[in-house]
N, C-alpha and C. Protein backbone atom coordinates (compact mmCIF):
# COMPACT_ATOMS: atom_id res chain seq x y z
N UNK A 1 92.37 115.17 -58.10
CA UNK A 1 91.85 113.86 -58.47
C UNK A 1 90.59 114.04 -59.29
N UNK A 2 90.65 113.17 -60.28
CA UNK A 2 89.58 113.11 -61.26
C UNK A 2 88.29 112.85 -60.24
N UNK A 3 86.60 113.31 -60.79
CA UNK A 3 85.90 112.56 -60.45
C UNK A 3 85.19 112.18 -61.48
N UNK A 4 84.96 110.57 -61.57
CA UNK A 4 84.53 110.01 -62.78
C UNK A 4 82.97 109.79 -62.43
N UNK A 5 82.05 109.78 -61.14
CA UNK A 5 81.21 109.66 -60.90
C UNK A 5 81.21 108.46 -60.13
N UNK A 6 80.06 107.25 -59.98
CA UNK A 6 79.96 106.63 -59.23
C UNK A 6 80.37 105.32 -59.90
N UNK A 7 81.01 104.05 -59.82
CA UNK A 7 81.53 103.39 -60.29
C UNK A 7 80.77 101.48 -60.05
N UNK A 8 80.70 101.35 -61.22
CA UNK A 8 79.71 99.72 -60.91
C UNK A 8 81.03 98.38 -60.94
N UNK A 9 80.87 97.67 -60.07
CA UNK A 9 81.99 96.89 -59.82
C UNK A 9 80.45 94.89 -59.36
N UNK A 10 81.32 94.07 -59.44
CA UNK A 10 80.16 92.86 -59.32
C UNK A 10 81.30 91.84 -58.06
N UNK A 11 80.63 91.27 -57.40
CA UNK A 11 81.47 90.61 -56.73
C UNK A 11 80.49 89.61 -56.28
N UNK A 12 80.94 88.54 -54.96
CA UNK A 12 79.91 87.38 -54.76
C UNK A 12 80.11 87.31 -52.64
N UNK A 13 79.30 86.70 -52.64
CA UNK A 13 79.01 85.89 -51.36
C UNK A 13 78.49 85.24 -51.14
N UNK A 14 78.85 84.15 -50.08
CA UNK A 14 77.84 83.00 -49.50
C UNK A 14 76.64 83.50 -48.67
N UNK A 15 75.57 82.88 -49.14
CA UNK A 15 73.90 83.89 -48.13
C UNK A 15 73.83 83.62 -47.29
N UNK A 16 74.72 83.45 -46.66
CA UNK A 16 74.50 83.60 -44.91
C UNK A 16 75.54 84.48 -44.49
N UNK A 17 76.29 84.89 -45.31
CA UNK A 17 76.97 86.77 -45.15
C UNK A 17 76.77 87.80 -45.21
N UNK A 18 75.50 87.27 -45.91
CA UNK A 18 74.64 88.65 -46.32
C UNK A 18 74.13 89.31 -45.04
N UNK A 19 73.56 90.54 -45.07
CA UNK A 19 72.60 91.13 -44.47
C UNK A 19 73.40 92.57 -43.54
N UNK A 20 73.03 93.20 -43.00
CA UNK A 20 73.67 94.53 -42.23
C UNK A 20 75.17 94.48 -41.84
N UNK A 21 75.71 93.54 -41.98
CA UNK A 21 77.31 93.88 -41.17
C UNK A 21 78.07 92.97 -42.88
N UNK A 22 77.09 92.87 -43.97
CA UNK A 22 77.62 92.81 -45.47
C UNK A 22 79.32 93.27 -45.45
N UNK A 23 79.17 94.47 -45.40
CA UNK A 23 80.32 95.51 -46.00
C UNK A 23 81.48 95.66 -44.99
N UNK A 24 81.29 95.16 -43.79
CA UNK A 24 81.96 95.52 -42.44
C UNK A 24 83.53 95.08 -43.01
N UNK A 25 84.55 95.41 -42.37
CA UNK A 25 86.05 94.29 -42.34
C UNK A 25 85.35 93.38 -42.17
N UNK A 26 86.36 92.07 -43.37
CA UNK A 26 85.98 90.55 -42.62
C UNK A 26 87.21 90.69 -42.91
N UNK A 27 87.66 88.85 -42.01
CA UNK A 27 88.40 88.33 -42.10
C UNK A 27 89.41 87.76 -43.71
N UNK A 28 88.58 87.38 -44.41
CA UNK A 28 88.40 87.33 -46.09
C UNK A 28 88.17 88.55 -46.64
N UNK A 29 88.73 88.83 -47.16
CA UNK A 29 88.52 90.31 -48.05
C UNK A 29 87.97 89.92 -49.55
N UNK A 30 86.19 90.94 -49.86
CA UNK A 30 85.88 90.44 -50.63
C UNK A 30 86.76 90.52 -52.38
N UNK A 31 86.65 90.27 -53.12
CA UNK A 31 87.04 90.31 -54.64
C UNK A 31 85.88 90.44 -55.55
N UNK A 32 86.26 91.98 -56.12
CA UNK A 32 85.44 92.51 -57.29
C UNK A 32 86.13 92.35 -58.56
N UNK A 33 84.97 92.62 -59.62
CA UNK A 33 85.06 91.97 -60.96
C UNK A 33 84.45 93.23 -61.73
N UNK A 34 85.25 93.40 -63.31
CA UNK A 34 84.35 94.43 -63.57
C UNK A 34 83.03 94.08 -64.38
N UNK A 35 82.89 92.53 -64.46
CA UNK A 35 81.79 92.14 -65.38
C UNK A 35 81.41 91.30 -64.57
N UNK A 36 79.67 91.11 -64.52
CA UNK A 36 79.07 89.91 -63.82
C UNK A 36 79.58 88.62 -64.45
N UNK A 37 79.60 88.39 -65.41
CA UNK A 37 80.00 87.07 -66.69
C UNK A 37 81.84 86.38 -66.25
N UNK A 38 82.21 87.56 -65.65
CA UNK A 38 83.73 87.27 -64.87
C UNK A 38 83.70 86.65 -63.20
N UNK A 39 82.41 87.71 -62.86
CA UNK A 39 81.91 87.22 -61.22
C UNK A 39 81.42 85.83 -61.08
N UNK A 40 80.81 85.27 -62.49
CA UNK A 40 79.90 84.24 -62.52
C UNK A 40 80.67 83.16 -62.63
N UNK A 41 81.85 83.40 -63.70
CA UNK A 41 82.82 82.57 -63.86
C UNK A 41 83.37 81.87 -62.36
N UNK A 42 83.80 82.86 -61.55
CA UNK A 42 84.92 82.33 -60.66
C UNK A 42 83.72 81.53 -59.78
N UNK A 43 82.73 81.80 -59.47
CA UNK A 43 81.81 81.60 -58.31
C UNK A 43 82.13 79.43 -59.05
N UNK A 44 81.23 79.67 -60.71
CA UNK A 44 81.40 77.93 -60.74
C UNK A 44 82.51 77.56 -60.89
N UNK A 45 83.66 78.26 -60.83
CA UNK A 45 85.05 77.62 -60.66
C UNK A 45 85.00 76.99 -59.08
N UNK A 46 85.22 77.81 -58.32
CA UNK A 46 84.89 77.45 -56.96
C UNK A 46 83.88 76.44 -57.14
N UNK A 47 82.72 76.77 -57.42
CA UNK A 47 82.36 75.58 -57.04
C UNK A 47 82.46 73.93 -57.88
N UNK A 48 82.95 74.23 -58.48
CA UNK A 48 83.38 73.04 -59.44
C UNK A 48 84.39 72.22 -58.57
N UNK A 49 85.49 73.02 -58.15
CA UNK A 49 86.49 72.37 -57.53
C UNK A 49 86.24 72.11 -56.44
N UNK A 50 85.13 72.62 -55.40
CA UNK A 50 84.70 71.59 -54.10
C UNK A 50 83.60 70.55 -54.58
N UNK A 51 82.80 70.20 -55.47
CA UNK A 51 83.16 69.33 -55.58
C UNK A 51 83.57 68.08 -55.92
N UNK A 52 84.78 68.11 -55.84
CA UNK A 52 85.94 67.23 -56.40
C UNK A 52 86.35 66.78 -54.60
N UNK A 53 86.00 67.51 -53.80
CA UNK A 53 86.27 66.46 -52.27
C UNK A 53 84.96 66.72 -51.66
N UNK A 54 84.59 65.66 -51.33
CA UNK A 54 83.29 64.98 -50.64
C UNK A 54 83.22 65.69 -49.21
N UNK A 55 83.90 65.52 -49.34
CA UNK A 55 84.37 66.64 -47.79
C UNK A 55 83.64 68.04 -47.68
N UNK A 56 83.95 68.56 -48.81
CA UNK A 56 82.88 69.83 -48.76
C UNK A 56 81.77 69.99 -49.12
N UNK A 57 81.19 71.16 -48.84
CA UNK A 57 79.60 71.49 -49.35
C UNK A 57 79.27 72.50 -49.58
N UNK A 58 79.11 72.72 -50.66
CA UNK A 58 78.55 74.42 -51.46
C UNK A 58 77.09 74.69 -50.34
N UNK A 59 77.95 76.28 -50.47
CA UNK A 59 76.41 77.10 -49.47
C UNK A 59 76.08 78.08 -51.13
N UNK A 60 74.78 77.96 -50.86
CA UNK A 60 74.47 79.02 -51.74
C UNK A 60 75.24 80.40 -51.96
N UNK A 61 75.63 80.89 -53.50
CA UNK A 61 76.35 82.08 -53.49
C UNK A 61 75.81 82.92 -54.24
N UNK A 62 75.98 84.74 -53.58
CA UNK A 62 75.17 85.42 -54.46
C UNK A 62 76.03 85.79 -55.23
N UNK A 63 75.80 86.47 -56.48
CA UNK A 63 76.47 87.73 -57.16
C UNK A 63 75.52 88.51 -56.83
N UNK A 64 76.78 89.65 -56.99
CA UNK A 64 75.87 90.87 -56.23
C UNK A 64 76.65 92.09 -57.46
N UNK A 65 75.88 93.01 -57.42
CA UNK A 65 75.88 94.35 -58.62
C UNK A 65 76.63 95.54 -57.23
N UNK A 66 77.43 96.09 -57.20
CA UNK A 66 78.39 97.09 -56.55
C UNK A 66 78.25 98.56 -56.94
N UNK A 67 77.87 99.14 -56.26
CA UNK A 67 77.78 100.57 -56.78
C UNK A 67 78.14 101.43 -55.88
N UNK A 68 79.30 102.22 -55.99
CA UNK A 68 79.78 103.20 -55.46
C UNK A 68 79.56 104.51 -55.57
N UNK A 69 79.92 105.37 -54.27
CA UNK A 69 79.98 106.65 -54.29
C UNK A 69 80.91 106.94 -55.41
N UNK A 70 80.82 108.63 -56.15
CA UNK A 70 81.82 109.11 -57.02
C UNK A 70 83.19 108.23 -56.17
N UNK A 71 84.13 108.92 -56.74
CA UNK A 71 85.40 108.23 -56.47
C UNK A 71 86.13 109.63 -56.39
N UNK A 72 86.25 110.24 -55.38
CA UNK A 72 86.96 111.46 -54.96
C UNK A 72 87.64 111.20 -54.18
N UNK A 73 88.27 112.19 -53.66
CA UNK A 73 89.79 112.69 -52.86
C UNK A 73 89.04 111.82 -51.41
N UNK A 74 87.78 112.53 -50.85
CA UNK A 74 87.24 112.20 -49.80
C UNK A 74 86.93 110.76 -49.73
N UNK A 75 86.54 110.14 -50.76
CA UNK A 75 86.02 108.95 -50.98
C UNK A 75 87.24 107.81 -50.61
N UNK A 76 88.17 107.92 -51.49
CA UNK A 76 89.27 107.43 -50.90
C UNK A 76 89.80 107.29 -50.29
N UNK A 77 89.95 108.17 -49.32
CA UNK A 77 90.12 108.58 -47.87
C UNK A 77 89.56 107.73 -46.41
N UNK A 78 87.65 107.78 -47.25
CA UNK A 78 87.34 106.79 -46.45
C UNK A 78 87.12 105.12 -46.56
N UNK A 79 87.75 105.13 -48.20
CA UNK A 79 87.81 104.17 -48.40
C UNK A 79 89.03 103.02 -47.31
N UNK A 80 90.90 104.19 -47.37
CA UNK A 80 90.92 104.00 -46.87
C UNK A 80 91.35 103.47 -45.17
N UNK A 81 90.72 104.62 -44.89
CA UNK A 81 90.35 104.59 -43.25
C UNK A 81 89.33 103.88 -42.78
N UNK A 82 88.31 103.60 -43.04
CA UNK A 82 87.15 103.07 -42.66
C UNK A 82 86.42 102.03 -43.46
N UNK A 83 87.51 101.70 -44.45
CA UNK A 83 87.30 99.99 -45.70
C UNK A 83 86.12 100.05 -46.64
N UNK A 84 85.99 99.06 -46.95
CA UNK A 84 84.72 99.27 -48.51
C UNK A 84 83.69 99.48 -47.92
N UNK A 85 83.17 99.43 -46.76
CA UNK A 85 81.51 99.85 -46.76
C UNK A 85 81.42 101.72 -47.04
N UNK A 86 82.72 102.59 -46.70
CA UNK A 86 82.25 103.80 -46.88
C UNK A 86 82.07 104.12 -47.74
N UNK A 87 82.32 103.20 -48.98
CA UNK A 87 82.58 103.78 -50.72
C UNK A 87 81.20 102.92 -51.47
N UNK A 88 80.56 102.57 -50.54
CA UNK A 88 79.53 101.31 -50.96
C UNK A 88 78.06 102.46 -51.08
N UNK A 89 77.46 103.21 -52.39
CA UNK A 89 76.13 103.52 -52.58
C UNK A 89 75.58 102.72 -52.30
N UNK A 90 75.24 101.76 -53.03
CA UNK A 90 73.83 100.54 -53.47
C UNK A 90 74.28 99.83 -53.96
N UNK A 91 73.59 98.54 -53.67
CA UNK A 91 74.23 97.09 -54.29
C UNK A 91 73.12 96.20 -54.30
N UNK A 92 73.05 95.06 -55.24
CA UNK A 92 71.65 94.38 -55.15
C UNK A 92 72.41 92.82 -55.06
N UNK A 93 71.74 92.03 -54.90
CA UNK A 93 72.18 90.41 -55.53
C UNK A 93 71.03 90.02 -56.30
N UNK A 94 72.29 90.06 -57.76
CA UNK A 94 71.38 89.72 -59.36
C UNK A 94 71.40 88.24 -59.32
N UNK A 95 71.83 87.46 -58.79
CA UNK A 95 71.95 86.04 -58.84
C UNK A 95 72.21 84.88 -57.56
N UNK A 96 71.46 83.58 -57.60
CA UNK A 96 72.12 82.56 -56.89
C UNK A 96 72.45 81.61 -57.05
N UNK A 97 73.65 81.15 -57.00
CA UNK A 97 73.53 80.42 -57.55
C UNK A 97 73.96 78.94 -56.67
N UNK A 98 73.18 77.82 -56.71
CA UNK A 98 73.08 76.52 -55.79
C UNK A 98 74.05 75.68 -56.00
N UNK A 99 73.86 74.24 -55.57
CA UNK A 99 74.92 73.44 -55.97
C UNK A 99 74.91 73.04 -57.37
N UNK A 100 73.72 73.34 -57.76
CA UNK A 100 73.28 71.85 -59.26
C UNK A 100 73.01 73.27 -60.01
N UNK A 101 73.24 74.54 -59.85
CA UNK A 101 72.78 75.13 -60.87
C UNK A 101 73.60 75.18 -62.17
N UNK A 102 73.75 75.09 -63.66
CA UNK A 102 74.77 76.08 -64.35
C UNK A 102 74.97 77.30 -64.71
């Protein structure tokens, strides 16, 4: 297996998911993007379409910057046996974005 080095990927969450158990299995499995401008997209899609029912209510969402270990034999492995937090270097949240933001 190739190693290409460590790999940058962008994805999102609501901020009250955030914090130490981030990366754990959830129930929802997160979705990465290879461009923030693609991450950013879907986040005001979503939120465009809640709301359209009164019923719901946007929680604040981050984008967040993804940075992985190389991508090796091992890496994969624990990718997966033990899910995305083992393949997870460093990650920041570049953005939030609210209900009224564009």
């Amino acid at each position: 297996m190739q190693n290409d080095g460590p790999l940058t990927f962008f994805t999102y969450a609501i901020k009250v998911e955030l914090g130490e158990e981030r990366w754990k299995d959830r129930v929802m499995p997160g979705i990465f993007f290879d461009d923030v401008d693609e991450a950013r997209r879907k986040v005001l899609e979503v939120r465009d379409a809640m709301r359209e029912d009164p019923e719901m209510e946007w929680a604040e969402t981050c984008i967040e910057k993804v940075v992985t270990v190389p991508m090796t034999r091992t890496a994969v492995l624990a990718l997966l046996n033990r899910g995305v937090e083992a393949i997870i270097q460093d990650y920041e949240i570049i953005e939030t974005i609210g209900a009224d933001e564009e």
